[in-house]
Protein backbone atom coordinates (compact mmCIF):
# COMPACT_ATOMS: atom_id res chain seq x y z
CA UNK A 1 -299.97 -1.14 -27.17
CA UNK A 2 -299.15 2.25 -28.52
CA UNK A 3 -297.20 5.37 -26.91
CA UNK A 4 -299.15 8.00 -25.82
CA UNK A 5 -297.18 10.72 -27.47
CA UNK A 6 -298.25 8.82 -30.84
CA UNK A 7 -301.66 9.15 -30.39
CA UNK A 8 -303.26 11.61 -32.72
CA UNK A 9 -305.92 14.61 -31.64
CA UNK A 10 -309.80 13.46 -30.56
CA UNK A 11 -308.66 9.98 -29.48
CA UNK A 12 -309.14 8.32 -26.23
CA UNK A 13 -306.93 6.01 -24.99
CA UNK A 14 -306.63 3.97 -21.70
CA UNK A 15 -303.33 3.99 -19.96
CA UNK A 16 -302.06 0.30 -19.36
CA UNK A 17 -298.26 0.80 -17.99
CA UNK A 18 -295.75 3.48 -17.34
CA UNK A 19 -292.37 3.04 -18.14
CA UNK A 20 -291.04 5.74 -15.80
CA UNK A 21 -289.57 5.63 -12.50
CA UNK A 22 -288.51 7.59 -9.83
CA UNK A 23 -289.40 11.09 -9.44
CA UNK A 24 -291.05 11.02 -12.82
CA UNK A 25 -293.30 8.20 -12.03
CA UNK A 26 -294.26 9.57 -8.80
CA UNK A 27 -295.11 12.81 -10.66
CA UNK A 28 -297.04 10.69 -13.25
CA UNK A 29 -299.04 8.73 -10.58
CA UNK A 30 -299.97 12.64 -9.00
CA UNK A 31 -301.41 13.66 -12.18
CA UNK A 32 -304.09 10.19 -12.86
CA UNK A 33 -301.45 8.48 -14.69
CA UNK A 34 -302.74 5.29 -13.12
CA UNK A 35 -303.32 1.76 -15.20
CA UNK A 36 -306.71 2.07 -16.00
CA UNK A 37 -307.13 5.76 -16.53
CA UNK A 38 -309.18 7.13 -19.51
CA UNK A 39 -306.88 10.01 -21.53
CA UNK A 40 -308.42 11.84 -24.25
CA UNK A 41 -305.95 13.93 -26.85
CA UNK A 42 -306.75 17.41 -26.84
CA UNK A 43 -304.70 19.54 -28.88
CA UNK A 44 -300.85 18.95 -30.20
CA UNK A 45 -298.71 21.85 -30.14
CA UNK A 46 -295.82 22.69 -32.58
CA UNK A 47 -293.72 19.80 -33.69
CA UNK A 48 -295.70 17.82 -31.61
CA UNK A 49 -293.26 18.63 -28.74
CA UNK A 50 -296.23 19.53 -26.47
CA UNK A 51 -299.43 17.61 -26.27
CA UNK A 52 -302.35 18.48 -24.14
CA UNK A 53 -304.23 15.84 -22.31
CA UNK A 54 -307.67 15.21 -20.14
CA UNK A 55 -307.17 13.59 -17.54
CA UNK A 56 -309.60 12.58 -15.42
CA UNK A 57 -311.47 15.80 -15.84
CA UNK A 58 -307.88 18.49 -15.54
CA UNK A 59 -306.30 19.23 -18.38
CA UNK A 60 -302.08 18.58 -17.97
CA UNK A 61 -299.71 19.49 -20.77
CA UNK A 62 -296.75 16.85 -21.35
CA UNK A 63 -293.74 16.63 -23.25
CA UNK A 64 -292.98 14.02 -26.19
CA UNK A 65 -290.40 12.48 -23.90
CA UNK A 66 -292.99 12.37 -21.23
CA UNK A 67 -295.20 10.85 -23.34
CA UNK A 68 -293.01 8.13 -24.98
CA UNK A 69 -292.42 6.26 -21.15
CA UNK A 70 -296.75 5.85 -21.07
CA UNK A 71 -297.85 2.84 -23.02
CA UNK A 72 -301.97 3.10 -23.84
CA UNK A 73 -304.51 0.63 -25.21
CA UNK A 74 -306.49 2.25 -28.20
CA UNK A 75 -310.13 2.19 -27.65
């Protein structure tokens, strides 16, 4: 299993866990975050800090620290 924040641009991934909780895992479960879920890499913004994401059809921007708690399953 990989980190989503490490996956480069034009992949898709499938999201197997989240290591989140709380408030951020509720906020992760809002957005499709769910195990299962089909992400594609959009576009990486400077540094890699920001990342954009599809997400079951919405686009949702995320941090690198967002993206280090969701572990994904190359396809």
């Amino acid at each position: 299993m990989h980190k989503l924040c490490d996956i480069n641009e034009n992949n898709r991934v499938k999201v197997e866990d989240l290591l989140s909780d709380g408030n951020l895992r509720e906020r992760m479960l809002a957005l499709g975050l769910t195990k299962g879920t089909y992400v594609d890499v959009i576009r990486k913004g400077p540094r890699n800090n920001l990342t954009v994401y599809k997400i079951r059809g919405s686009k949702i921007a995320l941090r690198r620290e967002e993206g280090e708690l969701i572990l994904v399953s190359t396809m």
